[in-house]
C-alpha atoms as a PDB file:
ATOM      1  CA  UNK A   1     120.531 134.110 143.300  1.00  0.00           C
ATOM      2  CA  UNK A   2     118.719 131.007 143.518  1.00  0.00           C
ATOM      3  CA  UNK A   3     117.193 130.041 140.432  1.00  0.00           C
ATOM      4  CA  UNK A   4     113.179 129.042 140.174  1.00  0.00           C
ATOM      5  CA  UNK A   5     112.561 125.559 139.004  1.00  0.00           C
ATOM      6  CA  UNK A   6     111.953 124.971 135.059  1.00  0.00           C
ATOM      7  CA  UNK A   7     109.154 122.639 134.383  1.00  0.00           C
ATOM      8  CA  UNK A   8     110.114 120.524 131.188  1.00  0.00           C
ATOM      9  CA  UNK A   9     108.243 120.799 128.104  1.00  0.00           C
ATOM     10  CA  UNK A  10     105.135 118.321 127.371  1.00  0.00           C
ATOM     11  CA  UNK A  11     105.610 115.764 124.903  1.00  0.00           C
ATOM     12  CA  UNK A  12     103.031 116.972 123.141  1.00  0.00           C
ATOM     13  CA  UNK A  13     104.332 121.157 123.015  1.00  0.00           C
ATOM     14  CA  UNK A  14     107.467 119.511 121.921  1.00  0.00           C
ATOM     15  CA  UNK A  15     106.073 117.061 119.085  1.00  0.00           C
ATOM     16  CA  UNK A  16     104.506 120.592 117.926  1.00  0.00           C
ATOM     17  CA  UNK A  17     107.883 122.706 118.128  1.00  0.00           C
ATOM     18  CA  UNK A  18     109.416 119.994 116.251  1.00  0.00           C
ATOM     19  CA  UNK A  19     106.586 119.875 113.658  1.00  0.00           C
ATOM     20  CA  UNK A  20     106.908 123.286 113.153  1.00  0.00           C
ATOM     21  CA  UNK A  21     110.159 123.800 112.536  1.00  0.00           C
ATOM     22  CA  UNK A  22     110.667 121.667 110.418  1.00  0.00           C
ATOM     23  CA  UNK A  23     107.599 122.217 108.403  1.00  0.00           C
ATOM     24  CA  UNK A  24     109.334 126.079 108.724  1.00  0.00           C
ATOM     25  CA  UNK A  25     112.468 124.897 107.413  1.00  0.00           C
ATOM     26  CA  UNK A  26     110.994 123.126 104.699  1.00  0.00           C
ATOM     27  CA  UNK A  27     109.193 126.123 103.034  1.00  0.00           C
ATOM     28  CA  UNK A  28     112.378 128.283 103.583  1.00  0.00           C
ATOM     29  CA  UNK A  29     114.044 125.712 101.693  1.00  0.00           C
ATOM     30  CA  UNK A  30     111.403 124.911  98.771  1.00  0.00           C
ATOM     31  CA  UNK A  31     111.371 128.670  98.292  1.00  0.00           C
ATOM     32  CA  UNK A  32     114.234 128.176  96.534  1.00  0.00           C
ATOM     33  CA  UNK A  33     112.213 126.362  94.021  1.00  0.00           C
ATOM     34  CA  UNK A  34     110.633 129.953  92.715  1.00  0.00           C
ATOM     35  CA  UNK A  35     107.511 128.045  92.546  1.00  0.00           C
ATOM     36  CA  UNK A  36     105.286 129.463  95.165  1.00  0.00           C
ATOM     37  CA  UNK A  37     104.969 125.968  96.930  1.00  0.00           C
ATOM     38  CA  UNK A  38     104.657 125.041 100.729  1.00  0.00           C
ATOM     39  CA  UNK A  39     104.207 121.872 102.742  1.00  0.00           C
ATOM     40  CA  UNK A  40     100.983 121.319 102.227  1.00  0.00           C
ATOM     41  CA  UNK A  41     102.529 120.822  98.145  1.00  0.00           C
ATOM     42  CA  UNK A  42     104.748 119.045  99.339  1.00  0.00           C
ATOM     43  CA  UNK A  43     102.695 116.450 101.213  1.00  0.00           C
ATOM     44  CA  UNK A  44     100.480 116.418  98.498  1.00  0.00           C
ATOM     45  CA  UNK A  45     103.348 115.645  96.106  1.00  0.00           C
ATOM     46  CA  UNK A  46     104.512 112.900  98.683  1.00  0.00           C
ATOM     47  CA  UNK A  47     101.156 111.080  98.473  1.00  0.00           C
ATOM     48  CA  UNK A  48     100.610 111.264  94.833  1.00  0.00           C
ATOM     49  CA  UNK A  49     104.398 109.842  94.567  1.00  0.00           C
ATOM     50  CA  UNK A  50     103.310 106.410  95.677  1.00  0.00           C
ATOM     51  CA  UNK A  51      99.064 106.629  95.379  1.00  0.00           C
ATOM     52  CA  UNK A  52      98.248 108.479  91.895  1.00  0.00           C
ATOM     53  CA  UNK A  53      96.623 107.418  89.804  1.00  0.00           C
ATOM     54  CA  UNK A  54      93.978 108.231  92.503  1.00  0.00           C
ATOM     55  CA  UNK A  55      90.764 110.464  92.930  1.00  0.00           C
ATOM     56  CA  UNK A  56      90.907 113.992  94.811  1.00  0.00           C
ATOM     57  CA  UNK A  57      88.603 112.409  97.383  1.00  0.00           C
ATOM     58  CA  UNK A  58      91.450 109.263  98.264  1.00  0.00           C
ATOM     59  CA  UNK A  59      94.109 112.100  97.918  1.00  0.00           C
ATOM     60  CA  UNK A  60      91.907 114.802 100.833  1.00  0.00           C
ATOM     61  CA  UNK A  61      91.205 111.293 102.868  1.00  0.00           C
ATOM     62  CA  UNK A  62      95.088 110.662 102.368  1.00  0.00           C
ATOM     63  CA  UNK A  63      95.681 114.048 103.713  1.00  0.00           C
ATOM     64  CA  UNK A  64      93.372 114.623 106.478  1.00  0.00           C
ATOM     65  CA  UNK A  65      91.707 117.491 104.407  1.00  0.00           C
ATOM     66  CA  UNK A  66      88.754 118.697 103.234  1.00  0.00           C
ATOM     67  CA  UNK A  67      88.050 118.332  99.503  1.00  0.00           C
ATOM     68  CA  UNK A  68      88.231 121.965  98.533  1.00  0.00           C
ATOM     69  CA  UNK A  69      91.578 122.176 100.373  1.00  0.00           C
ATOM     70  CA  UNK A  70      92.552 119.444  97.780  1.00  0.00           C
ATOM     71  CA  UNK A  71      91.021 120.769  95.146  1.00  0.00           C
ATOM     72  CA  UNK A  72      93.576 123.991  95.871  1.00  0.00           C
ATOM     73  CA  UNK A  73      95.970 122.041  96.171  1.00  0.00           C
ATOM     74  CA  UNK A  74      95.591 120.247  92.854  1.00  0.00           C
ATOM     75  CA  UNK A  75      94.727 123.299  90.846  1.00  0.00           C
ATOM     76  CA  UNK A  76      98.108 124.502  91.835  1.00  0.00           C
ATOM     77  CA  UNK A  77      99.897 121.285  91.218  1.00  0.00           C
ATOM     78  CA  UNK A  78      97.990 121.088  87.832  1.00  0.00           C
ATOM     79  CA  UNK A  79      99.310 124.830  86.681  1.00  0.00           C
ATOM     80  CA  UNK A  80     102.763 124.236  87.200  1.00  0.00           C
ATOM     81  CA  UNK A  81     102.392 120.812  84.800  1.00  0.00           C
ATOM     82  CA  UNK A  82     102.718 118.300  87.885  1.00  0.00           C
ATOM     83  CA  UNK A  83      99.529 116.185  87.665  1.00  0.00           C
ATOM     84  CA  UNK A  84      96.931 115.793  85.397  1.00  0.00           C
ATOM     85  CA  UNK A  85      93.277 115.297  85.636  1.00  0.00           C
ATOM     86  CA  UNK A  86      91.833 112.180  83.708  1.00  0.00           C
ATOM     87  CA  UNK A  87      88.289 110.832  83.299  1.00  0.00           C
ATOM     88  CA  UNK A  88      88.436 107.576  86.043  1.00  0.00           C
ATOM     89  CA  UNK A  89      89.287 103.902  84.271  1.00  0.00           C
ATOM     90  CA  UNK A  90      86.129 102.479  86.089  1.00  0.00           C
ATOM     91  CA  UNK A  91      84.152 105.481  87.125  1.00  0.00           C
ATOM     92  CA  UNK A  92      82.287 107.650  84.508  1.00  0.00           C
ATOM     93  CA  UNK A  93      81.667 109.854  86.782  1.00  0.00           C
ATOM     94  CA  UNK A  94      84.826 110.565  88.713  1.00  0.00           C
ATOM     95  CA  UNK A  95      88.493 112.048  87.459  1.00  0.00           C
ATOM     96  CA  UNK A  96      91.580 110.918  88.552  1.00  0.00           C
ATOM     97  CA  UNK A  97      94.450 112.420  89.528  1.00  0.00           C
ATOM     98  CA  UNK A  98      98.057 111.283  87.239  1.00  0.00           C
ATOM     99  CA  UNK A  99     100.900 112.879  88.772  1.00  0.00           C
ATOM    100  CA  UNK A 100     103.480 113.559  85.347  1.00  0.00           C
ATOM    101  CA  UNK A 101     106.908 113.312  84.992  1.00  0.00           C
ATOM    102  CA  UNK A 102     107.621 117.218  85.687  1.00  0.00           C
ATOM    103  CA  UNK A 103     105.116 116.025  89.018  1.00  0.00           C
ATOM    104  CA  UNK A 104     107.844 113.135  89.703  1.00  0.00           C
ATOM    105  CA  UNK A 105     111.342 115.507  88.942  1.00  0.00           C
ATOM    106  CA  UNK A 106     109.556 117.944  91.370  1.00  0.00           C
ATOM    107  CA  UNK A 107     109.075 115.402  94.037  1.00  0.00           C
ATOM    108  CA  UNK A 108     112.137 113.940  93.722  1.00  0.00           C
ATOM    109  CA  UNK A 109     113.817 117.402  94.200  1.00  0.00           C
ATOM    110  CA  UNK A 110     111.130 117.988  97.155  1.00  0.00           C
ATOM    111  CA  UNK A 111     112.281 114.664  98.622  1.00  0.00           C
ATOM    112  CA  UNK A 112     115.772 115.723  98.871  1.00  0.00           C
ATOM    113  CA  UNK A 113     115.110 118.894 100.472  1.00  0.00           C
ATOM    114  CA  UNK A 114     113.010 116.879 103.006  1.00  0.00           C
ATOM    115  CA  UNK A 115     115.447 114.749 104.009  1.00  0.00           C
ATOM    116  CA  UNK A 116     118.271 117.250 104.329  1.00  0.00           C
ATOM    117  CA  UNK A 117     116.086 119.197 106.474  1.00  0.00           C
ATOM    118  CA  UNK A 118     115.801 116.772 108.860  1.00  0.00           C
ATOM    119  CA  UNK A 119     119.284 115.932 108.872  1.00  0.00           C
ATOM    120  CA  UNK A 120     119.674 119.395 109.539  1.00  0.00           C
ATOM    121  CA  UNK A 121     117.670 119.045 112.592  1.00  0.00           C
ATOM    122  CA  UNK A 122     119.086 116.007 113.757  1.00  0.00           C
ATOM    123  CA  UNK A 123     123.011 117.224 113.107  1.00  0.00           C
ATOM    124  CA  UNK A 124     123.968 117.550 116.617  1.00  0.00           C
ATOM    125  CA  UNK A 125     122.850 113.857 117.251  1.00  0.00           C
ATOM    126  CA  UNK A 126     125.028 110.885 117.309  1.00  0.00           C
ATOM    127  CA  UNK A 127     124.191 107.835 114.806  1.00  0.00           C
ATOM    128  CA  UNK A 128     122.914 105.828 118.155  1.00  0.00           C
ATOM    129  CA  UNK A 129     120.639 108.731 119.399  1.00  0.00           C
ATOM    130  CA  UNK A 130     119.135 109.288 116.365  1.00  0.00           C
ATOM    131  CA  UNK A 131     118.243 105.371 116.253  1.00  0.00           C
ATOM    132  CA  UNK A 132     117.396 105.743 119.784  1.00  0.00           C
ATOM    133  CA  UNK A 133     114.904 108.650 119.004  1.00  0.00           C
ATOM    134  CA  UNK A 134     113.107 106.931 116.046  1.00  0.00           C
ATOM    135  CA  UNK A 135     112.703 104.110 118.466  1.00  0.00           C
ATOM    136  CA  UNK A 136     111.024 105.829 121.128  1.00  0.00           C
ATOM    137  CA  UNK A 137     108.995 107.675 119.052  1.00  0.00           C
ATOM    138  CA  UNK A 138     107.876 104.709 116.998  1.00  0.00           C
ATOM    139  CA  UNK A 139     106.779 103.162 120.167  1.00  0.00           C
ATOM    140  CA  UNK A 140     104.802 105.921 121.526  1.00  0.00           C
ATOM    141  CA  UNK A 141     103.056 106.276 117.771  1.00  0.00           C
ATOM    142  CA  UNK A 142     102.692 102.549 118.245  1.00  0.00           C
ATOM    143  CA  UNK A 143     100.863 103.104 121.638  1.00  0.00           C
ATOM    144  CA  UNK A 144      98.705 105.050 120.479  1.00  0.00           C
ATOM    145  CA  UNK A 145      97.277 102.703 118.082  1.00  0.00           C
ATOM    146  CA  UNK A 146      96.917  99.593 120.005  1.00  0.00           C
ATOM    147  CA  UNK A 147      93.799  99.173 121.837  1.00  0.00           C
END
């Protein structure tokens, strides 16, 4: 039986797959949480762990979302006690967004399951490949923003 040729994957149907599954394994994992949270939460968390105090307009332009995506996203973050909603330090007219300590422990839990996700992902790769991968990767990223 001869067998027909298999035409490899595009990068880019691959970069998805990849995406995917791990933003799949992710929310199986954060389920565990019992807090009704996905990756956009989790996202959202990361971003607030390193730009908050901030308003919901740097946070959606942080994101790559629209404001009432955002807004969502902070409503939920604000009911289970992980940021808070301030009047702005220089703007009267704007809030801020403070992310709170129960905000931080939750990241910081969120953060682990992150990373242990992707060394799930990566387990059947050798130290050097997984080097190897970043590298390439971080190239073609870096290709794309060069002029």
């Amino acid at each position: 039986m001869i067998c027909p040729e298999t035409t490899p994957p595009s990068l880019g149907l691959l970069l998805r797959q990849v995406r995917d599954g791990l933003m799949r394994q992710l929310d199986i994992s954060m389920a565990e949480e019992n807090l009704d949270i996905g990756f956009t939460h989790y996202l959202g968390l990361k971003v607030l762990s390193f730009r908050a105090p901030c308003t919901a307009n740097e946070l959606a332009q942080a994101l790559d979302q629209v404001p009432s995506a955002v807004t969502r996203l902070l409503d939920k973050l604000e009911a289970l006690g992980c940021v808070r909603r301030e009047p702005h330090a220089q703007d009267r007219r704007a809030l801020q967004i403070v992310l709170t300590d129960e905000g931080r422990a939750l990241w910081a839990r969120l953060k682990l399951r992150g990373e242990a996700t992707i060394n799930d992902a990566m387990r059947d790769l050798s130290a050097d490949e997984r080097a190897q991968l970043l590298s390439l990767l971080t190239r073609v990223r870096d290709s794309l923003t060069t002029p």
